[in-house]
Protein backbone atom coordinates (compact mmCIF):
# COMPACT_ATOMS: atom_id res chain seq x y z
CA UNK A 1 21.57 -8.16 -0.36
CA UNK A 2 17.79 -8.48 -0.12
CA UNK A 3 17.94 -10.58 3.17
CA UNK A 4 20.19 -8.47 4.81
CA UNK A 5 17.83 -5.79 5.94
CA UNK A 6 14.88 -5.77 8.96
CA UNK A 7 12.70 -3.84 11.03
CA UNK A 8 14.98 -0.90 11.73
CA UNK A 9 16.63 -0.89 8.91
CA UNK A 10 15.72 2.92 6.29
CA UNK A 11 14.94 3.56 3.12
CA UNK A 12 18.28 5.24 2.71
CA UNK A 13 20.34 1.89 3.43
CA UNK A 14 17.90 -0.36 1.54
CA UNK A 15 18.86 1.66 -1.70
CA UNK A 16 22.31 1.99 -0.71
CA UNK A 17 24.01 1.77 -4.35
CA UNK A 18 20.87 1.48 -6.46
CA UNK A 19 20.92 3.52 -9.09
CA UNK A 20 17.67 3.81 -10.31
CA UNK A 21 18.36 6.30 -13.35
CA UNK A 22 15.84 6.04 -16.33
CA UNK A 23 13.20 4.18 -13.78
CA UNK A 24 9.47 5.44 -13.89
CA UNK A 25 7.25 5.00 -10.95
CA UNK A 26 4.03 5.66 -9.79
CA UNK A 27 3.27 6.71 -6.02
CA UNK A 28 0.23 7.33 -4.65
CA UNK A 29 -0.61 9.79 -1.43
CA UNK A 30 2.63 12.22 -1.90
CA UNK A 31 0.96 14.57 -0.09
CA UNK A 32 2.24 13.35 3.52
CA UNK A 33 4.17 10.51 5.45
CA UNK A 34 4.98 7.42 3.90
CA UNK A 35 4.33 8.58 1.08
CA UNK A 36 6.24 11.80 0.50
CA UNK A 37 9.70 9.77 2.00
CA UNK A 38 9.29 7.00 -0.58
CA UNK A 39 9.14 9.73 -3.51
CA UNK A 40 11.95 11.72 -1.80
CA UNK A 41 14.26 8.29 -1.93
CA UNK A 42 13.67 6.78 -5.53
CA UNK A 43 13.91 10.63 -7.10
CA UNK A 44 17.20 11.12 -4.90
CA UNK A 45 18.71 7.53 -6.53
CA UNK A 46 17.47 9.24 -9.89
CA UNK A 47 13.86 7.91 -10.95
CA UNK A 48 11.33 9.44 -12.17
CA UNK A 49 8.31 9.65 -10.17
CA UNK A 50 5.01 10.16 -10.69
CA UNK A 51 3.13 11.09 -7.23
CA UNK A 52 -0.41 11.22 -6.85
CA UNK A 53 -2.38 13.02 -4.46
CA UNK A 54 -6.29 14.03 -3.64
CA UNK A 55 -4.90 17.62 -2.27
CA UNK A 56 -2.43 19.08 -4.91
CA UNK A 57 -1.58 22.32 -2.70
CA UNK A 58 -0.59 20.42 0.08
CA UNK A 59 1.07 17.65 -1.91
CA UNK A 60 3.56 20.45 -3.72
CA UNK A 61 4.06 21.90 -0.79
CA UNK A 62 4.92 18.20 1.35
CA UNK A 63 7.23 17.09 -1.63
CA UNK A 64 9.46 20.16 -1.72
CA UNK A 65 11.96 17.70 -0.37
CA UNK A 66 11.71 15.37 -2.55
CA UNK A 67 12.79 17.99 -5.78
CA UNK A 68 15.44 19.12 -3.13
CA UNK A 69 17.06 15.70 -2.79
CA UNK A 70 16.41 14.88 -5.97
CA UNK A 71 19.72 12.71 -7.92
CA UNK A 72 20.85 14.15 -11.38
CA UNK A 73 18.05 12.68 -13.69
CA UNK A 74 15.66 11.75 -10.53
CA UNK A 75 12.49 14.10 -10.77
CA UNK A 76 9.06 14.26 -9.51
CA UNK A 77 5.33 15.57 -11.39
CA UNK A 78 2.72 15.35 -9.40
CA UNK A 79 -1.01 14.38 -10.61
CA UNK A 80 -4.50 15.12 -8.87
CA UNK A 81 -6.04 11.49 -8.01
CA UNK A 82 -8.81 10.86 -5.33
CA UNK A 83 -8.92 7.48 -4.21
CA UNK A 84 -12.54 7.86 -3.06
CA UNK A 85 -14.26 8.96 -6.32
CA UNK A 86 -13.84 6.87 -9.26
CA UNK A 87 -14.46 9.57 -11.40
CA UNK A 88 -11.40 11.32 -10.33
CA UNK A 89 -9.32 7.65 -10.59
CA UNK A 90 -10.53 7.12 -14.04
CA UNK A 91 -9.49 10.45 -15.23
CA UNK A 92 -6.28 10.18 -13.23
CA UNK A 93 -5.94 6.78 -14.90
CA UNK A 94 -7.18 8.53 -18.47
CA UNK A 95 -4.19 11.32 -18.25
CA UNK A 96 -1.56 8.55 -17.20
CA UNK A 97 -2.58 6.28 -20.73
CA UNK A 98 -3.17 9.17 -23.09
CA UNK A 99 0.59 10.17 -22.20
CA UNK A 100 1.56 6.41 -22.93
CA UNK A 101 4.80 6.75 -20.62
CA UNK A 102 5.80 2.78 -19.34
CA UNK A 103 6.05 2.55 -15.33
CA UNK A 104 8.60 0.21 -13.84
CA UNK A 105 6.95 0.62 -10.17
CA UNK A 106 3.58 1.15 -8.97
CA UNK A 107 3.16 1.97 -5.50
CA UNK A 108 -0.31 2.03 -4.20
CA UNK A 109 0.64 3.85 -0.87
CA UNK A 110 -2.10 6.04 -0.18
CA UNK A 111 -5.08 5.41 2.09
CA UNK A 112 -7.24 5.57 5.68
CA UNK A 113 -7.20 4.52 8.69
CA UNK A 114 -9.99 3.41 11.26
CA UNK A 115 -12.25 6.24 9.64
CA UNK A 116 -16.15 6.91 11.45
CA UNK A 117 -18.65 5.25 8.98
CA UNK A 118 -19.35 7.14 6.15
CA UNK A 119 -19.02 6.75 2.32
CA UNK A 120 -17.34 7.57 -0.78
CA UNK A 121 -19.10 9.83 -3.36
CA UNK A 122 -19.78 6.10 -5.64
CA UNK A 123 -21.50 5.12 -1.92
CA UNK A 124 -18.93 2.42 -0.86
CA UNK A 125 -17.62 2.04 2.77
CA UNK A 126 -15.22 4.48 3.19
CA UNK A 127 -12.17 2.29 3.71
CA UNK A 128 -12.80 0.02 0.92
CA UNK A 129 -13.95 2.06 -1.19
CA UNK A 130 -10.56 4.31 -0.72
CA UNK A 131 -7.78 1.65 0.31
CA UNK A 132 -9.29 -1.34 -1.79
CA UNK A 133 -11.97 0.15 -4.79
CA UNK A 134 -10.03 2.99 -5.81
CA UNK A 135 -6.46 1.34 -6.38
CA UNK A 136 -8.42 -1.70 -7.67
CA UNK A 137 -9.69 0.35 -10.67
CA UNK A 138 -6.35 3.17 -10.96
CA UNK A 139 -3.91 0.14 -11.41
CA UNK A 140 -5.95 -2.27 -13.72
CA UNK A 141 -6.90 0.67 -16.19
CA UNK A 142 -2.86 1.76 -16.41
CA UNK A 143 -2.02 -2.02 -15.94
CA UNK A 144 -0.90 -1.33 -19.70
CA UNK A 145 1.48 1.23 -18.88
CA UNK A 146 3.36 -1.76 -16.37
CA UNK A 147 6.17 -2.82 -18.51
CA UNK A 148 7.56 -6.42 -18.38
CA UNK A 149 9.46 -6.69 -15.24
CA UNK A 150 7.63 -4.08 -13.35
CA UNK A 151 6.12 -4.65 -9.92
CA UNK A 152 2.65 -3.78 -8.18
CA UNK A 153 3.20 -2.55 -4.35
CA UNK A 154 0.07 -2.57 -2.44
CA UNK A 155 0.65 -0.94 1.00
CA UNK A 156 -1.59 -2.94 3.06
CA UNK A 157 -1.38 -3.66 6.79
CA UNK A 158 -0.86 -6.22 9.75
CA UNK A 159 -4.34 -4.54 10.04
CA UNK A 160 -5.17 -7.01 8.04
CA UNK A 161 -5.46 -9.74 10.92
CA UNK A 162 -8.70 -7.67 12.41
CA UNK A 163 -11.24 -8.95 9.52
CA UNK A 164 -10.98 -11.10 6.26
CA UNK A 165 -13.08 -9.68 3.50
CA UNK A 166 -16.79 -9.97 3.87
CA UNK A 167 -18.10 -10.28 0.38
CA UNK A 168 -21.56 -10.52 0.84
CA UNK A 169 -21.46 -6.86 2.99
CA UNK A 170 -19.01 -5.29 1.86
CA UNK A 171 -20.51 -2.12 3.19
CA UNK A 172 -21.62 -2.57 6.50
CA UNK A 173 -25.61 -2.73 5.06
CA UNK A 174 -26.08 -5.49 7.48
CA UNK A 175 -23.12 -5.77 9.50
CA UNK A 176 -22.66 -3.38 12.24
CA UNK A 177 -19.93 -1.18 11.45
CA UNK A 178 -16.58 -1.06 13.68
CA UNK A 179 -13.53 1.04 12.58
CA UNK A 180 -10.86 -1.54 12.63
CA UNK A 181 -12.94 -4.63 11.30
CA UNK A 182 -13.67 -2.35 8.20
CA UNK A 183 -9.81 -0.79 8.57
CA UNK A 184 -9.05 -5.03 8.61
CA UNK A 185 -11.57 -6.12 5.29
CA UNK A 186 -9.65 -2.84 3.58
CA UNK A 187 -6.23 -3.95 4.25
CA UNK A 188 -7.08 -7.94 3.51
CA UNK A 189 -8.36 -6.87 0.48
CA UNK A 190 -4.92 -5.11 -0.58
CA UNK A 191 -3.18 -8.20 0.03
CA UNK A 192 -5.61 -10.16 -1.97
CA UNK A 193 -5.26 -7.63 -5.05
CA UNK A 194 -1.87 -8.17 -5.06
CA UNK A 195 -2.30 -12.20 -4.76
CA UNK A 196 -4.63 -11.97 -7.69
CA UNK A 197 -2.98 -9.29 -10.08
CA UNK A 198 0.33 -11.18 -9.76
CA UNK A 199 -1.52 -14.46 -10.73
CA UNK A 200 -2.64 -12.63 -13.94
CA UNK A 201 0.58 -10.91 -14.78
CA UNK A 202 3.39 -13.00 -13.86
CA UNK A 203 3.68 -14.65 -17.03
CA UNK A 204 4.15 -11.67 -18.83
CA UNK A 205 6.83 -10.57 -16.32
CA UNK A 206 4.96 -8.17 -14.04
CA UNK A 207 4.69 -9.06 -10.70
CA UNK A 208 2.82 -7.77 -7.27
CA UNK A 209 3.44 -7.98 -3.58
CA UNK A 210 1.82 -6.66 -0.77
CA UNK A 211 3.59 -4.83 2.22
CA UNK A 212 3.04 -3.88 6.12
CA UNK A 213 5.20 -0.75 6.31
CA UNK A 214 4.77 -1.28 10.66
CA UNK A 215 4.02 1.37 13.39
CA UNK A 216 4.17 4.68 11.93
CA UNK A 217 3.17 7.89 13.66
CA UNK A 218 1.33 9.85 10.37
CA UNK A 219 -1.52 11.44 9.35
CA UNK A 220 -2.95 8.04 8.79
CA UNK A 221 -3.65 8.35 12.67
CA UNK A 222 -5.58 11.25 12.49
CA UNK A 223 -9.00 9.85 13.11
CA UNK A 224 -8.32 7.98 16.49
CA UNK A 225 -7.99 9.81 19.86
CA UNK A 226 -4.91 9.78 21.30
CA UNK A 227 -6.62 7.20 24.41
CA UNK A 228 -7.33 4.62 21.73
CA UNK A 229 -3.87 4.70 20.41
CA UNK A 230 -2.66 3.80 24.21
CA UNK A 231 -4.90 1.44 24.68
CA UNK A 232 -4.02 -0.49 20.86
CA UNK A 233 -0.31 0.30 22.03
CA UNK A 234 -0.89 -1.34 25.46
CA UNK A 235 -2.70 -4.52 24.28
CA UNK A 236 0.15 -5.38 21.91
CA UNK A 237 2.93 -4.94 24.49
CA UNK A 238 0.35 -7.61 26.95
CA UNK A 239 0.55 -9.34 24.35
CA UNK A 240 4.18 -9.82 23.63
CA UNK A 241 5.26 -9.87 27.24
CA UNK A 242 3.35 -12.93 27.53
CA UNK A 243 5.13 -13.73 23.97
CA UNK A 244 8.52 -12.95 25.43
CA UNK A 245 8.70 -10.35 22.04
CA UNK A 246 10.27 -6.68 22.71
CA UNK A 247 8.04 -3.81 23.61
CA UNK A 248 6.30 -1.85 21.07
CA UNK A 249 8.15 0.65 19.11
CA UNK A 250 7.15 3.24 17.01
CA UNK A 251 8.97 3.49 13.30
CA UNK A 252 10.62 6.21 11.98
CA UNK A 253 8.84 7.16 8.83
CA UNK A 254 12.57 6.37 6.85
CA UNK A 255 12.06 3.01 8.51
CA UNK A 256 8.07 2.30 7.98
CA UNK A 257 9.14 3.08 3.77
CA UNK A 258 11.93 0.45 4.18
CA UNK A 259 9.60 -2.49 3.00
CA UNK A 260 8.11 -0.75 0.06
CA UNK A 261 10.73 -0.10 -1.38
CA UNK A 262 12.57 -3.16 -0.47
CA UNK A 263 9.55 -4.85 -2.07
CA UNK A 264 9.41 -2.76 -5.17
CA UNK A 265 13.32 -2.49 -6.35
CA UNK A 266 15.69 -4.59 -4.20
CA UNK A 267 14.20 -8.08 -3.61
CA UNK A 268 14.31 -11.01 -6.10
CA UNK A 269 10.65 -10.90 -7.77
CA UNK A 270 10.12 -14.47 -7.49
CA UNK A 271 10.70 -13.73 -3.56
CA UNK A 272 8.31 -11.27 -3.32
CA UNK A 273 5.88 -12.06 -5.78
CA UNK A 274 2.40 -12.97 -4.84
CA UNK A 275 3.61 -13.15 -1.32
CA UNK A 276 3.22 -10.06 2.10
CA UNK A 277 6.21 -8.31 3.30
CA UNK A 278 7.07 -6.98 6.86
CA UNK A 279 10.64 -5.45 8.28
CA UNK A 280 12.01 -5.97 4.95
CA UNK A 281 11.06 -9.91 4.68
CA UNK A 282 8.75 -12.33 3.16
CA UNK A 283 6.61 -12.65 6.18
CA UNK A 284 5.18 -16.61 7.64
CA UNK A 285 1.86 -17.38 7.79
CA UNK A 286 0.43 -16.82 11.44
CA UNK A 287 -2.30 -17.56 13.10
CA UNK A 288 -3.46 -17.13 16.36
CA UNK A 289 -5.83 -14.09 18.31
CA UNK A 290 -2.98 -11.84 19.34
CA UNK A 291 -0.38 -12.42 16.52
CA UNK A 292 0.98 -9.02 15.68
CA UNK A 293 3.29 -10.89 12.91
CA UNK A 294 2.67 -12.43 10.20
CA UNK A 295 0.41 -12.92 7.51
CA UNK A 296 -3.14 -14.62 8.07
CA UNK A 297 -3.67 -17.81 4.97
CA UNK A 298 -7.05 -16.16 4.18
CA UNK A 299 -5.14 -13.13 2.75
CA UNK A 300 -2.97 -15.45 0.49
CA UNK A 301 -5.81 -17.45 -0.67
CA UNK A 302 -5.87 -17.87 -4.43
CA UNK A 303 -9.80 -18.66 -4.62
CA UNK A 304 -10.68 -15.78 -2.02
CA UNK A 305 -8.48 -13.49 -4.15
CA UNK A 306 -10.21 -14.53 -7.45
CA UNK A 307 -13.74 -13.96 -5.84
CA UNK A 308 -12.35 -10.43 -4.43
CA UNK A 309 -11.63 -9.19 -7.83
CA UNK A 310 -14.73 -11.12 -9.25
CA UNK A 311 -16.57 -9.15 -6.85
CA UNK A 312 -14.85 -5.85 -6.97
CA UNK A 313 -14.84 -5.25 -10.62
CA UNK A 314 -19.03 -5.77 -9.94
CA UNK A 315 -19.38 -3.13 -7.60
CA UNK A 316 -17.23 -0.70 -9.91
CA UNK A 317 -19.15 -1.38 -12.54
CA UNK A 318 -15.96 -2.88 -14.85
CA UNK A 319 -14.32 -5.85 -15.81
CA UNK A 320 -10.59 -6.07 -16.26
């Protein structure tokens, strides 16, 4: 059953027959996208779910859907969380233990995308101080709450190819800043969170994966002109003629959900564990300039992913 899906393949068929009654789970960035379809899927096969959202007026509105197409039993509550202030992440965090309810899935869906240089309100690099920092410190403080057999989803990227993490400038003090290299550190340090958490929780039955959900047209886009998407849409489809690969094709967002919650309920944990996902599948390690699949070995490094968290819980000013 779990290797019988791919890149086409929805969020609808990959829970075909699940019934996911009495299941908690935690999503992140309901407010739009990605994340509003995976919340309207696991409520409509009858989970519980938790979304979490910077904007809570635009997140009730977005998830309407989701209550509509809710299953008998499936629900959704939605909680105010911004990834960019860790003040709002530890209170988030704070409500989410003081109410002491287990999780059987976290999804750590929400983030940015090629942003202009700026910083959070704690004074980190926008990206990873949103996509890396702030799920870094929501999921290890409710890392309690993850009940034995639960799973960690980072949503990360094939993004992740533009830039490995540079700990020794992590925000651009010295380095000068390009979107997509910081977009690339963000989304190799997702798949390293998820390399190390699993490492430190697989023994007592929770596991973590990482996930590239694929070409999505969202609000994630909303921060490049429509010229530098054609041109980032034209160099991959150069780059797989010469390949002999298909032509680019955008996702449905049905389809771009597909691996996250392949990842989270329907694959074998062992399979998924520790490992990145793409089209529904464990991806291969690939390198090469122009690979657009794939995972690079520097994301899956157990000794880079150790020095990421090492590193992260110092510039959040907490150990976990």
């Amino acid at each position: 059953m779990a290797g019988s899906f791919g890149a086409t393949s929805t969020t609808d068929e990959v829970l075909a027959g699940v019934d996911l009654s009495g299941k908690r789970i935690l999503v992140t960035g309901v407010s739009a996208g990605l994340g509003v379809e995976t919340a309207r899927v696991l409520a409509a096969h009858g989970a519980t779910v938790v979304g979490a959202a910077r904007d809570l007026k635009k997140a009730e509105t977005a998830t309407a859907v989701v209550r509509a197409d809710a299953a008998s039993g499936g629900s959704l509550e939605l909680i105010e969380l911004d990834l960019a202030n860790l003040a709002s992440v530890r209170a988030c965090a704070d409500a989410l233990v003081a109410a002491g309810k287990p999780f059987d899935l976290v999804i750590a869906n929400a983030g940015v995308m090629a942003t202009p240089f700026g910083k959070t309100s704690d004074g980190f690099e926008t990206q990873f101080g949103t996509n890396h920092l702030g799920h870094f410190v929501l999921v290890n403080r409710i890392a309690g709450l993850m009940a034995p057999g639960s799973r960690l989803v980072n949503l990360s990227s094939s993004g992740h190819r533009f830039s490995d993490v540079d700990l020794d400038d992590p925000n651009f003090e010295t380095t000068p800043y390009a979107e997509f290299v910081a977009y690339g550190r963000s989304k190799t340090a997702n798949i390293l969170f998820a390399v190390e958490f699993d490492r430190r929780h697989k023994a007592q039955g929770v596991r973590a994966t990482a996930v590239h959900p694929g070409g999505i047209q969202t609000e994630l886009g909303r921060y490049m002109k429509p010229e530098v998407m054609q041109q980032l849409v034209d160099s991959i489809n150069a780059t797989n003629a010469q390949a002999g690969a298909p032509q680019f094709s955008w996702k449905t967002v049905p389809q771009g959900a597909a691996t996250s919650v392949w990842a989270g309920v329907v694959a074998d944990a062992d399979l998924v564990g520790g490992k990145f996902c793409e089209d529904c599948h464990v991806a291969e390690l690939a390198e090469g300039a122009d690979i657009r699949q794939g995972v690079r070995a520097y994301a899956l490094d157990g000794e880079h992913a150790k020095a990421l968290w090492a590193k992260s819980e110092e510039m959040v000013g907490e150990k976990f």
